[in-house]
Protein backbone atom coordinates (compact mmCIF):
# COMPACT_ATOMS: atom_id res chain seq x y z
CA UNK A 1 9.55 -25.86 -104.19
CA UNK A 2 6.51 -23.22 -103.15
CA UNK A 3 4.93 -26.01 -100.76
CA UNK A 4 8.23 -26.83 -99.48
CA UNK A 5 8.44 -23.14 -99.00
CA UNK A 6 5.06 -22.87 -97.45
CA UNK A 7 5.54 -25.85 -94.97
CA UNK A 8 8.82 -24.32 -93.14
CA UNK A 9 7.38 -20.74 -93.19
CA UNK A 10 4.15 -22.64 -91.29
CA UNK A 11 6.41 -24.60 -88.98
CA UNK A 12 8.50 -21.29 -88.17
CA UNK A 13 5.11 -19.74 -87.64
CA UNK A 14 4.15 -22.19 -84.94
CA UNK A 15 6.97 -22.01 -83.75
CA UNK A 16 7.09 -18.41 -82.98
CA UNK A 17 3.27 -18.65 -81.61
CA UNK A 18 4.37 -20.67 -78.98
CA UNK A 19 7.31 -18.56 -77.94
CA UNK A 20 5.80 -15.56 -78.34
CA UNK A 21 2.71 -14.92 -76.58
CA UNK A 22 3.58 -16.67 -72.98
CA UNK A 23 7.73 -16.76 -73.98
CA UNK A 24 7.28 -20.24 -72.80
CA UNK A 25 10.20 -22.90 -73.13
CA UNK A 26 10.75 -26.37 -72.11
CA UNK A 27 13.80 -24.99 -70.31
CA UNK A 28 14.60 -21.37 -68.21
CA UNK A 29 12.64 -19.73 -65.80
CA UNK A 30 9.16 -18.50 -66.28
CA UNK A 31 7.62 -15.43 -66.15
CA UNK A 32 5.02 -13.59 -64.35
CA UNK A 33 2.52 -14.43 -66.38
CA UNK A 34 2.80 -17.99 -66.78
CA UNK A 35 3.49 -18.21 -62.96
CA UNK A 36 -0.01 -16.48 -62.58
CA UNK A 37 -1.32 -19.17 -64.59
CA UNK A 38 0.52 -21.89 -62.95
CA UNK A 39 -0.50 -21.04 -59.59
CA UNK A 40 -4.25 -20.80 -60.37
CA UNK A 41 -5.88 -21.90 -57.46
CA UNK A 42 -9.57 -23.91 -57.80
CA UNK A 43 -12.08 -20.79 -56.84
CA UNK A 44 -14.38 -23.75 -55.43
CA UNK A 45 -11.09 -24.74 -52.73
CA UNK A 46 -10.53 -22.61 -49.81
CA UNK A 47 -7.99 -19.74 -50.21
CA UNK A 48 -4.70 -20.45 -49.17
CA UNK A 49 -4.05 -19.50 -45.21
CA UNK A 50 -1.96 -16.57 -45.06
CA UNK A 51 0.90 -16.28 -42.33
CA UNK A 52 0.47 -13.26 -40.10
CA UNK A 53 3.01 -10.98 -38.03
CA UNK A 54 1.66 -8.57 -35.62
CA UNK A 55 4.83 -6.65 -34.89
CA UNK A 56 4.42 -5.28 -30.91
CA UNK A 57 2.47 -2.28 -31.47
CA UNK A 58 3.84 1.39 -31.61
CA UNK A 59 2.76 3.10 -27.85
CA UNK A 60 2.04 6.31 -29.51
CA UNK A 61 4.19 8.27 -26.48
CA UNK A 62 4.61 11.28 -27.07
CA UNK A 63 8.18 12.52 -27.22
CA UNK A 64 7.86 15.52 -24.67
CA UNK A 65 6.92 15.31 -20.90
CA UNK A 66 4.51 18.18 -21.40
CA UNK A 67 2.79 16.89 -24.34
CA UNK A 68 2.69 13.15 -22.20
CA UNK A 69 1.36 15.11 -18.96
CA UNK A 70 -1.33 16.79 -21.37
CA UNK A 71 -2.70 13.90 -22.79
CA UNK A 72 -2.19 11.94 -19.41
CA UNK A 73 -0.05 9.11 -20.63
CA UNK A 74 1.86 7.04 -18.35
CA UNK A 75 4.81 6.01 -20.53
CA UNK A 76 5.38 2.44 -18.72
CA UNK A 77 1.87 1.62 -19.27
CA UNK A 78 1.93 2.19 -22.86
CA UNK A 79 5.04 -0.04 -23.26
CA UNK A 80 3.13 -2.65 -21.36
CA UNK A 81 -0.26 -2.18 -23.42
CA UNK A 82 2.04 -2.37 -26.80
CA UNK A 83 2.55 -5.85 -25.97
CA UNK A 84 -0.45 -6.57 -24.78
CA UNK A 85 -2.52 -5.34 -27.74
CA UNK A 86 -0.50 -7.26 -30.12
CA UNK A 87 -1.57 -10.28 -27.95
CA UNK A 88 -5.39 -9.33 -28.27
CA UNK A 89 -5.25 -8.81 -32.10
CA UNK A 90 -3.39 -12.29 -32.30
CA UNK A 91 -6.04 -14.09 -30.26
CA UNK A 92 -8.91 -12.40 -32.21
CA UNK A 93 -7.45 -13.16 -35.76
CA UNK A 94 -6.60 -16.65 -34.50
CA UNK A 95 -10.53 -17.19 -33.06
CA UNK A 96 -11.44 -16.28 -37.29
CA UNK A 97 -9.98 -19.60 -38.40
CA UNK A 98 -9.36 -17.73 -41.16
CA UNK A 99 -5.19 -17.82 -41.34
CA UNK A 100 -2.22 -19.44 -41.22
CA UNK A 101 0.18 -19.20 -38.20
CA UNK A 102 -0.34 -15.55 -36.23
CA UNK A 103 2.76 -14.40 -34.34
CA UNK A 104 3.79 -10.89 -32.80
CA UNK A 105 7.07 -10.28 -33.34
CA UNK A 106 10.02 -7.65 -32.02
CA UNK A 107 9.76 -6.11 -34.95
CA UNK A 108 8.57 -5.96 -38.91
CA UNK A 109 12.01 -8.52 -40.40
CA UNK A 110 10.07 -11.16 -39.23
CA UNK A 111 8.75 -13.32 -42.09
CA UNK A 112 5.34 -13.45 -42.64
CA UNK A 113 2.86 -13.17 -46.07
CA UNK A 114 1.13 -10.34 -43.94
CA UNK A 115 1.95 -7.84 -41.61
CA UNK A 116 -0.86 -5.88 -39.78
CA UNK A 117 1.05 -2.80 -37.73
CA UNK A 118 -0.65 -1.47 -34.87
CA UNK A 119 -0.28 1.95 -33.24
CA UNK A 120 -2.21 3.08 -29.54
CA UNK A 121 -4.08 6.67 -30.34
CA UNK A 122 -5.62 6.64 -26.92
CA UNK A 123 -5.85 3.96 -23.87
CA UNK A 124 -7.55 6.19 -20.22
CA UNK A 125 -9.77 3.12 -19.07
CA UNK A 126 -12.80 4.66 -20.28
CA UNK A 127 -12.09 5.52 -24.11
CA UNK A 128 -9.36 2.86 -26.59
CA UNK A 129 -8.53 4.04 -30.15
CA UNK A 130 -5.73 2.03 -32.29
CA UNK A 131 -4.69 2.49 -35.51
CA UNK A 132 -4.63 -0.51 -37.94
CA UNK A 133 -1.87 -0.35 -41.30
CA UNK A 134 -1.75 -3.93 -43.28
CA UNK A 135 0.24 -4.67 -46.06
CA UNK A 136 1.32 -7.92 -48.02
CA UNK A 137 4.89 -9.08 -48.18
CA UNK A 138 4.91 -7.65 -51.26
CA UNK A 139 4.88 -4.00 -49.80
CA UNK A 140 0.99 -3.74 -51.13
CA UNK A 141 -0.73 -1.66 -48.40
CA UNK A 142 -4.16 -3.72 -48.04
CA UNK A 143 -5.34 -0.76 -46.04
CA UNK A 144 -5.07 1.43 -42.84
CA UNK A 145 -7.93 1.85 -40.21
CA UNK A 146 -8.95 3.45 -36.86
CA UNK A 147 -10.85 1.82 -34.31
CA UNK A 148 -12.07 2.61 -31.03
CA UNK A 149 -14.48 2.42 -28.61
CA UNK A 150 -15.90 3.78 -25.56
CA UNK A 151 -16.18 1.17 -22.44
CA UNK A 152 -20.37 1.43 -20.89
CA UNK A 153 -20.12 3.27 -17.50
CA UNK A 154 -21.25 -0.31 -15.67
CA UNK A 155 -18.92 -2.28 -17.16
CA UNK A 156 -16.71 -3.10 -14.06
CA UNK A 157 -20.02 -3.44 -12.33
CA UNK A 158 -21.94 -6.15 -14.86
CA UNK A 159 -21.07 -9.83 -13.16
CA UNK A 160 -21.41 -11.26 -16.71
CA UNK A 161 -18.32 -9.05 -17.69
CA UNK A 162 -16.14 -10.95 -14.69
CA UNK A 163 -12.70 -12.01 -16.72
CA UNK A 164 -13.59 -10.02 -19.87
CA UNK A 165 -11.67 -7.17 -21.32
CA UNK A 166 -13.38 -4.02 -22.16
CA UNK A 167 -11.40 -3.07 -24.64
CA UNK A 168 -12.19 -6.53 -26.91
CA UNK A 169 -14.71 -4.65 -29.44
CA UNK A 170 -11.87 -2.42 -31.08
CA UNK A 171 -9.82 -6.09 -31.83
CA UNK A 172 -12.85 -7.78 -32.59
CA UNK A 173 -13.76 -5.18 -35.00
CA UNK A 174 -9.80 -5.21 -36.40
CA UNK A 175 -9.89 -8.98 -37.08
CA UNK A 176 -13.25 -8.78 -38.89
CA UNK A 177 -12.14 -6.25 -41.25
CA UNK A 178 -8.81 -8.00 -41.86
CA UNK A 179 -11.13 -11.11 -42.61
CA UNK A 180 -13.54 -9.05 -44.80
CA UNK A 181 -10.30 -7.74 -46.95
CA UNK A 182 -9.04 -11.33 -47.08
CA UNK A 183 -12.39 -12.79 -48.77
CA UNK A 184 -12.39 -10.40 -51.36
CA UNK A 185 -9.18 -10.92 -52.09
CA UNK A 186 -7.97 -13.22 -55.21
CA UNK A 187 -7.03 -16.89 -53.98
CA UNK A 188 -4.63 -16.38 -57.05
CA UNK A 189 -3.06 -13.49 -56.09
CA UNK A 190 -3.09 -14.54 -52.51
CA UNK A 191 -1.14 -18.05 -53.39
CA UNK A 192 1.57 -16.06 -55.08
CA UNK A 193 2.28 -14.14 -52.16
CA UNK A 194 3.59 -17.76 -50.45
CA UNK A 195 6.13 -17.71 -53.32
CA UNK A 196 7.31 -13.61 -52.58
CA UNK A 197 7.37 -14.74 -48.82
CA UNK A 198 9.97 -17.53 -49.75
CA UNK A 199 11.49 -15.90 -51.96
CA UNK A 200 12.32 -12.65 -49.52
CA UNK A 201 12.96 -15.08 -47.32
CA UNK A 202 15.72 -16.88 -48.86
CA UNK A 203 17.47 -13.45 -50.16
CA UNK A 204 17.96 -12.60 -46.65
CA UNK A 205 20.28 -15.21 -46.50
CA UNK A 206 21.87 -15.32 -50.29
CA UNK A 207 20.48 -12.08 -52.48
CA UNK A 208 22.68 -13.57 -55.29
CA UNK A 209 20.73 -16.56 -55.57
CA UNK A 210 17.03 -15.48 -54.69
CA UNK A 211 16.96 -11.67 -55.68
CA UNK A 212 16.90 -12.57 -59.47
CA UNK A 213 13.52 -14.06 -59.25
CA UNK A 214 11.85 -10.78 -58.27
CA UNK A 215 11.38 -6.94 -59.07
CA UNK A 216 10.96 -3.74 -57.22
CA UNK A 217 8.52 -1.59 -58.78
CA UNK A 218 7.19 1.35 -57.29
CA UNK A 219 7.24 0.07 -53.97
CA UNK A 220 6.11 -3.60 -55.03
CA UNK A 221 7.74 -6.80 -55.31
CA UNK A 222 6.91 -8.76 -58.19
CA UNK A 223 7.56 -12.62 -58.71
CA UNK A 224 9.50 -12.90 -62.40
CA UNK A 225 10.42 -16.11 -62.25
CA UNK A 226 10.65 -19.34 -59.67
CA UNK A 227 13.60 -21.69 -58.94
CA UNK A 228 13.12 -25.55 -59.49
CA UNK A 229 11.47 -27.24 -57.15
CA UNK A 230 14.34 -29.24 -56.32
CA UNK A 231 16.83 -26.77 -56.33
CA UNK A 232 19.18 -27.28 -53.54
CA UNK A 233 19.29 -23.73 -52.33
CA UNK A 234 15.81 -24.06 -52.35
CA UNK A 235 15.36 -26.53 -49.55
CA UNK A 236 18.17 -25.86 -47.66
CA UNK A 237 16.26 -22.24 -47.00
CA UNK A 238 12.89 -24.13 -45.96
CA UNK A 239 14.62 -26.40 -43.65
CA UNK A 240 16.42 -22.46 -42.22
CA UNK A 241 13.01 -21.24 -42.57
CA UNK A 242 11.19 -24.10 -40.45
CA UNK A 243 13.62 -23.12 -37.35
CA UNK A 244 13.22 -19.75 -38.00
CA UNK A 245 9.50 -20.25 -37.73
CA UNK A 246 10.29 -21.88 -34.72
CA UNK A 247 12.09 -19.75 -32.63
CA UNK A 248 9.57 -16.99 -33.31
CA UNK A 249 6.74 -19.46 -32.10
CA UNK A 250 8.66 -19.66 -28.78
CA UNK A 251 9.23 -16.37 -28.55
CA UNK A 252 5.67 -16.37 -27.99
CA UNK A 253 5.42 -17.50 -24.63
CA UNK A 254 7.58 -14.90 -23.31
CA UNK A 255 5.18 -12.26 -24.92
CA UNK A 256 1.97 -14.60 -22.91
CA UNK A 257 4.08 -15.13 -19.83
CA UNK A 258 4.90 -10.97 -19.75
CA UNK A 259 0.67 -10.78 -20.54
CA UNK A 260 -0.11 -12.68 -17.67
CA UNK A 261 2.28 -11.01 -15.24
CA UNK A 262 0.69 -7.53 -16.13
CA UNK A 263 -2.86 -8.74 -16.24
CA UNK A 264 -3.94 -8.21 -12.73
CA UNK A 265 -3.05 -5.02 -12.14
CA UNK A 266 -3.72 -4.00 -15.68
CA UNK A 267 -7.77 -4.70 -14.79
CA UNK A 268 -7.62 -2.48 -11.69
CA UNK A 269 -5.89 0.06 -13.67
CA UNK A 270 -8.77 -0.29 -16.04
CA UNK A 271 -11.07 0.23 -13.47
CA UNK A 272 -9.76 3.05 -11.55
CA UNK A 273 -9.06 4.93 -14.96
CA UNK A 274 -11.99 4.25 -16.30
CA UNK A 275 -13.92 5.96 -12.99
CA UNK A 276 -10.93 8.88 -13.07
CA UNK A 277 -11.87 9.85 -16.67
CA UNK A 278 -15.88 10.05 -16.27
CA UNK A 279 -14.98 12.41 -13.26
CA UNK A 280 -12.99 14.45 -15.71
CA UNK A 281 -15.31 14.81 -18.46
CA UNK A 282 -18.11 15.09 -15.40
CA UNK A 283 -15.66 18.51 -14.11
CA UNK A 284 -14.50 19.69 -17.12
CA UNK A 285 -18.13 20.46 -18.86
CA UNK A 286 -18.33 22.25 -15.32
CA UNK A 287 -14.59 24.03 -15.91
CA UNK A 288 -14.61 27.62 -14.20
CA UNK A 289 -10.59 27.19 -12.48
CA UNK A 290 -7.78 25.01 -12.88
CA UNK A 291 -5.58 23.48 -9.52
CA UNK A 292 -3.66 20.82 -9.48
CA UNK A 293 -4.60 18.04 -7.02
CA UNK A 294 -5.22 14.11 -6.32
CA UNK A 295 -6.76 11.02 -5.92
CA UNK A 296 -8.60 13.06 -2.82
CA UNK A 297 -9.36 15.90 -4.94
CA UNK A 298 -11.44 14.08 -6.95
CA UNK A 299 -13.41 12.10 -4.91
CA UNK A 300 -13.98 16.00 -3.43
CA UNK A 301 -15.23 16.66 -6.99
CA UNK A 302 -17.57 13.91 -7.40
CA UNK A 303 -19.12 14.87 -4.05
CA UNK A 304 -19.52 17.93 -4.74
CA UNK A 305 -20.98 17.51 -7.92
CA UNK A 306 -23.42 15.64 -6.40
CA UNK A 307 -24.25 17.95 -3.44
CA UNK A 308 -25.06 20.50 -6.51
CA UNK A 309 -27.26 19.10 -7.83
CA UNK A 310 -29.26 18.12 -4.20
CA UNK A 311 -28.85 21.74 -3.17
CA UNK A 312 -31.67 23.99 -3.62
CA UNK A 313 -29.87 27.20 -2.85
CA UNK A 314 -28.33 28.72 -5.83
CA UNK A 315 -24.96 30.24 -4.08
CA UNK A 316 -24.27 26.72 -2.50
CA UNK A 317 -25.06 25.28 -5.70
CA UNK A 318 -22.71 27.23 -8.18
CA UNK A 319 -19.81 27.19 -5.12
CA UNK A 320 -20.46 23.12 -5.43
CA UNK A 321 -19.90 23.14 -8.59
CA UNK A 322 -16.87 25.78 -9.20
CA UNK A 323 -15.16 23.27 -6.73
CA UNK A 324 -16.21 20.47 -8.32
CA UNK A 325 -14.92 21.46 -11.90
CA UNK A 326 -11.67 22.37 -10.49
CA UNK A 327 -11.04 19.59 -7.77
CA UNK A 328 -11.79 17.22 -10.82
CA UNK A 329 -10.20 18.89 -13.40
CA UNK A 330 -6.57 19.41 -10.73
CA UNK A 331 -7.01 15.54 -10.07
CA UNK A 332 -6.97 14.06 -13.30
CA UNK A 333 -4.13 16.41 -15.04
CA UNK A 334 -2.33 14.31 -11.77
CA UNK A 335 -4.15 10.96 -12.18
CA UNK A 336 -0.67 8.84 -13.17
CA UNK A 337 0.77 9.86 -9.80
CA UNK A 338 -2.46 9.88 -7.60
CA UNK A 339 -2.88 6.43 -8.62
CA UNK A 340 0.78 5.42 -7.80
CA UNK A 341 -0.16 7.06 -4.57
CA UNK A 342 -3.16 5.46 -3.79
CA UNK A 343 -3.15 2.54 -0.65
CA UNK A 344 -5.70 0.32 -2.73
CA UNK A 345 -3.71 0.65 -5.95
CA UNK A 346 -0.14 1.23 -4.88
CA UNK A 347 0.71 -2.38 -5.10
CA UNK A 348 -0.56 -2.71 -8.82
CA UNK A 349 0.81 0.76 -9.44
CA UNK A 350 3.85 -0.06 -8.81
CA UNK A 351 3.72 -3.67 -10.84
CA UNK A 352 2.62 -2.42 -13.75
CA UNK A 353 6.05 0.48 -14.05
CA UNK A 354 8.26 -2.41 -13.35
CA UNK A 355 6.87 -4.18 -15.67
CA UNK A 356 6.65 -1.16 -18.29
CA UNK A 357 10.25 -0.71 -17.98
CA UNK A 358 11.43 -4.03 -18.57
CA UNK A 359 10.54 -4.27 -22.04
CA UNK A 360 13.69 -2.39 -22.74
CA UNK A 361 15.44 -4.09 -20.72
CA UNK A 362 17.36 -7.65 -21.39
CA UNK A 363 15.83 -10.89 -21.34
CA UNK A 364 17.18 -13.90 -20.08
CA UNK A 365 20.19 -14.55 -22.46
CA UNK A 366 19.62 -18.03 -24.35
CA UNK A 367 21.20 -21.02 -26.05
CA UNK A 368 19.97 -22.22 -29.37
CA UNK A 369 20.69 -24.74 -31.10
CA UNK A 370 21.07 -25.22 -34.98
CA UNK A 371 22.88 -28.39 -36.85
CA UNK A 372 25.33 -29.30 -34.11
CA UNK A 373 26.12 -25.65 -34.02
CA UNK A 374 25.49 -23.36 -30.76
CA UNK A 375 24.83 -19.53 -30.73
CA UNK A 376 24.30 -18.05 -27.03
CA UNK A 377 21.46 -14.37 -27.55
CA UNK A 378 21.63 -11.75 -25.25
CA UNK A 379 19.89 -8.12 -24.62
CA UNK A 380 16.08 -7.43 -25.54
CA UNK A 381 13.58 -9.55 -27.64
CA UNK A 382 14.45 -7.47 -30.67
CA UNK A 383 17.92 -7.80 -30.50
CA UNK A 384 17.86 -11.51 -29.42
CA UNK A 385 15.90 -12.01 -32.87
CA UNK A 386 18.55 -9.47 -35.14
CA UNK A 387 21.42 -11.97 -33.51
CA UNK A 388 19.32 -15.08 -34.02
CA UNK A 389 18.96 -13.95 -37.97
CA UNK A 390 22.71 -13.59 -38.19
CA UNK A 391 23.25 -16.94 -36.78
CA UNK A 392 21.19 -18.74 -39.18
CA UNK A 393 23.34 -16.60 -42.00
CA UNK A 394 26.55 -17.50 -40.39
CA UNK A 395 25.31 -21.04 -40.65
CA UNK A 396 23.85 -21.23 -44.34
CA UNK A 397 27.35 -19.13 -45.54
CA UNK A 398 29.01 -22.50 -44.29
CA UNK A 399 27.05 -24.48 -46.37
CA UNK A 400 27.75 -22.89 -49.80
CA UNK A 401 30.81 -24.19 -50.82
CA UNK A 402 30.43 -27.00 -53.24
CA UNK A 403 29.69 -30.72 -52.02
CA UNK A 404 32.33 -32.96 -52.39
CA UNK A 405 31.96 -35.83 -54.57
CA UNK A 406 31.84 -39.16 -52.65
C-alpha cells in the first residue's frame, strides 16, 4: 500500500513539474515565456528584417508669424522639405540592406515593426538639424537623436558635388545609428516584434479576436499568447494585410513623383540660401543697426564688406562696415520674400509655394479595388489612407458571419 502510495504521489509530482514551471499544455494558448522560447532565433542566422515606416516628417513651423519671420522660415518650404526628408531617410535606410520594406507614410497608423519619426529643427541652405524619435511597435522608444550639419562654403561650387544633396550627411548619419541600434539588438526579441505587428494589426480590424493575445503595460505591448497557425481569422488578416501593404507601397510614387517635381527648384533654393545665410552671419558679427531690406541690400552688404576690408582709411572703413552689418542683417530678416522677388529665382520661387501648399490640398480621388468590391478615396494622402483602412474593415466585418456548410 506505501509503494502504491509513493508511485501516484511521484506521478502527481511530475505531473505538476511539467505544468508548473512553463504552465505548458498540449492544448490552450501559450505564454510569454514559452513564446520567447519558441521563437528563438539561431544567433549564427541573420536577424529577422524589420519593416520600417517613416511617417512624413513634422516641419517644425512655428505657430506665430513673428516667431516664423524670426527664425526665417518659409512655411511652404517646410511642408515641401517634410516630404522630402522622409524620402532621404527612406533611401538611406534602404542603401543599409539592413531591413525589411521602408515606406513613409501619411501618418504613424500605418503598420510597420518600426517607426522612426522625424522632426525639421532648422533647414536655411547653409545649416540642417532634424530630430530622430524611434520606437518598436510595441511602443518601446529605441531612442531619440539630433543631427545636423553645416554644408562647406564651396559646396555649390565643387563639380564632383553636381546632382548631390548637401544635406545627405545628417540622413546618412540617421540610418547608421538606426543600423548600429538594430545590431545590438536581440534577434529574439526582434522576431517577436513580427508577431506584436500582426497581432496590432489584426485588432484593428476585430479587437475581440486579436486583443486577447496581448497586454498593455506601462506603455508596452506584450505578446501573452499566439493564435493557431491555421486559424481562420488568422489568414484572412494576412491576405487584408498583403493589400494593405500594397496600397501603402503605391502610395509611394506619389511621395517620389511630388520629390521630383520640387527638386529643381529645391537645389537653387539651396544655393541661394545657402549664400543668403553666410552674408548674415558675415553682417551680423558686424551688427551696429537694424533696416529692413532685400535681395539688393545684401549684395550692398557683401560689397561693402569687402571694400572694408581693402580700405585703408579708418572712417571709410568703419562707414563700410556699419552699412554692411545693417544692409545684411535688413536683407536676410526679408530673405523669403527677396527671393520670391528675385528675376533669376522667381520662377523656382514661385514652384516651390505651389508646391508647399498642395500637400494640404486633395489628391487625385482614386478607385481601389478589394474582392470584387470597389471603394472610390478622396481629399489628402492622410485621409485617402484613414478611408482606405475603413474600407478594408467594412470588408472583413462582411466576412465574419459563419460559413455555410456545403
Amino acid at each position: 500500500m506505501r509503494k502504491m502510495l509513493g508511485l501516484l504521489v511521484s506521478f502527481c509530482f511530475l505531473l505538476t513539474s511539467c505544468v508548473t514551471p512553463g504552465m505548458s499544455t498540449r492544448v490552450g494558448p501559450k505564454v510569454s515565456s514559452e513564446m520567447m522560447a519558441a521563437a528563438k532565433v539561431d544567433p549564427v542566422a541573420a536577424k529577422p528584417k524589420l519593416d520600417v515606416i517613416i511617417p512624413v516628417f513634422d516641419p517644425g513651423i512655428p505657430a506665430s508669424y513673428e516667431e516664423q519671420k524670426e527664425e526665417r522660415i518659409w512655411p511652404e518650404l517646410r511642408r515641401a522639405e517634410a516630404v522630402r526628408f522622409a524620402l532621404k531617410l527612406k533611401e538611406k535606410l534602404e542603401a543599409t540592406g539592413q531591413f525589411g520594406a521602408v515606406r513613409v507614410a501619411p501618418g504613424t497608423e500605418a503598420t510597420g515593426d518600426l517607426y522612426v519619426m522625424g522632426k525639421i529643427i532648422e533647414s536655411n541652405g547653409l545649416d540642417v538639424e532634424i530630430e530622430v524619435e524611434v520606437f518598436d511597435i510595441s511602443g518601446v522608444k529605441w531612442y531619440d537623436e539630433d543631427y545636423d550639419h553645416e554644408v562647406p562654403e564651396n559646396f555649390h561650387q565643387s563639380i564632383r558635388n553636381k546632382d548631390k544633396d548637401p544635406y545627405d550627411p545628417v540622413f546618412e548619419e540617421a540610418a547608421a545609428d538606426l543600423v548600429a541600434k538594430l545590431k545590438s539588438a536581440d534577434a529574439t526579441e526582434l522576431a517577436l516584434l513580427k508577431s506584436v505587428t500582426e497581432m496590432r494589426f489584426g485588432a484593428n480590424f476585430s479587437e475581440e479576436a486579436f486583443a486577447e493575445h496581448m497586454k498593455s503595460s506601462n506603455g508596452r505591448i506584450e505578446l501573452v499568447s499566439l493564435p493557431a497557425e491555421n486559424d481562420p481569422m488568422v489568414e484572412r488578416i494576412r491576405a487584408i494585410r498583403v493589400r494593405d501593404q500594397l496600397y501603402i507601397d503605391n502610395l509611394q510614387q506619389h511621395y517620389e513623383s511630388f520629390n521630383a517635381q520640387m527638386s529643381p527648384s529645391y537645389a537653387v533654393w539651396l544655393k541661394q540660401a545657402q549664400e543668403a545665410e553666410i552674408a548674415y552671419s558675415e553682417a551680423k558679427s558686424r551688427q551696429t543697426a537694424q533696416v529692413v531690406g532685400g535681395v539688393l541690400l545684401a549684395i550692398l552688404g557683401v560689397g561693402l564688406a569687402a571694400a572694408s576690408h581693402n580700405s585703408g582709411n579708418y572712417a571709410r572703413s568703419t562707414g563700410a562696415m556699419v552699412g554692411a552689418g545693417a544692409a545684411g542683417i535688413g536683407s536676410i530678416m526679408l530673405f523669403s520674400e527677396s527671393f520670391k522677388t528675385s528675376n533669376e529665382t522667381k520662377f523656382h520661387a514661385e514652384t516651390l509655394e505651389e508646391l508647399g501648399k498642395s500637400l494640404d490640398s486633395e489628391l487625385a480621388p482614386q478607385v481601389v479595388e478589394f474582392e470584387g468590391q470597389t471603394k472610390e478615396l478622396t481629399g489628402s494622402a492622410e485621409k485617402q489612407f484613414s478611408e482606405w483602412r475603413h474600407f478594408l474593415k467594412e470588408i472583413y466585418d462582411q466576412e465574419k458571419t459563419p460559413q455555410r456548410q456545403l
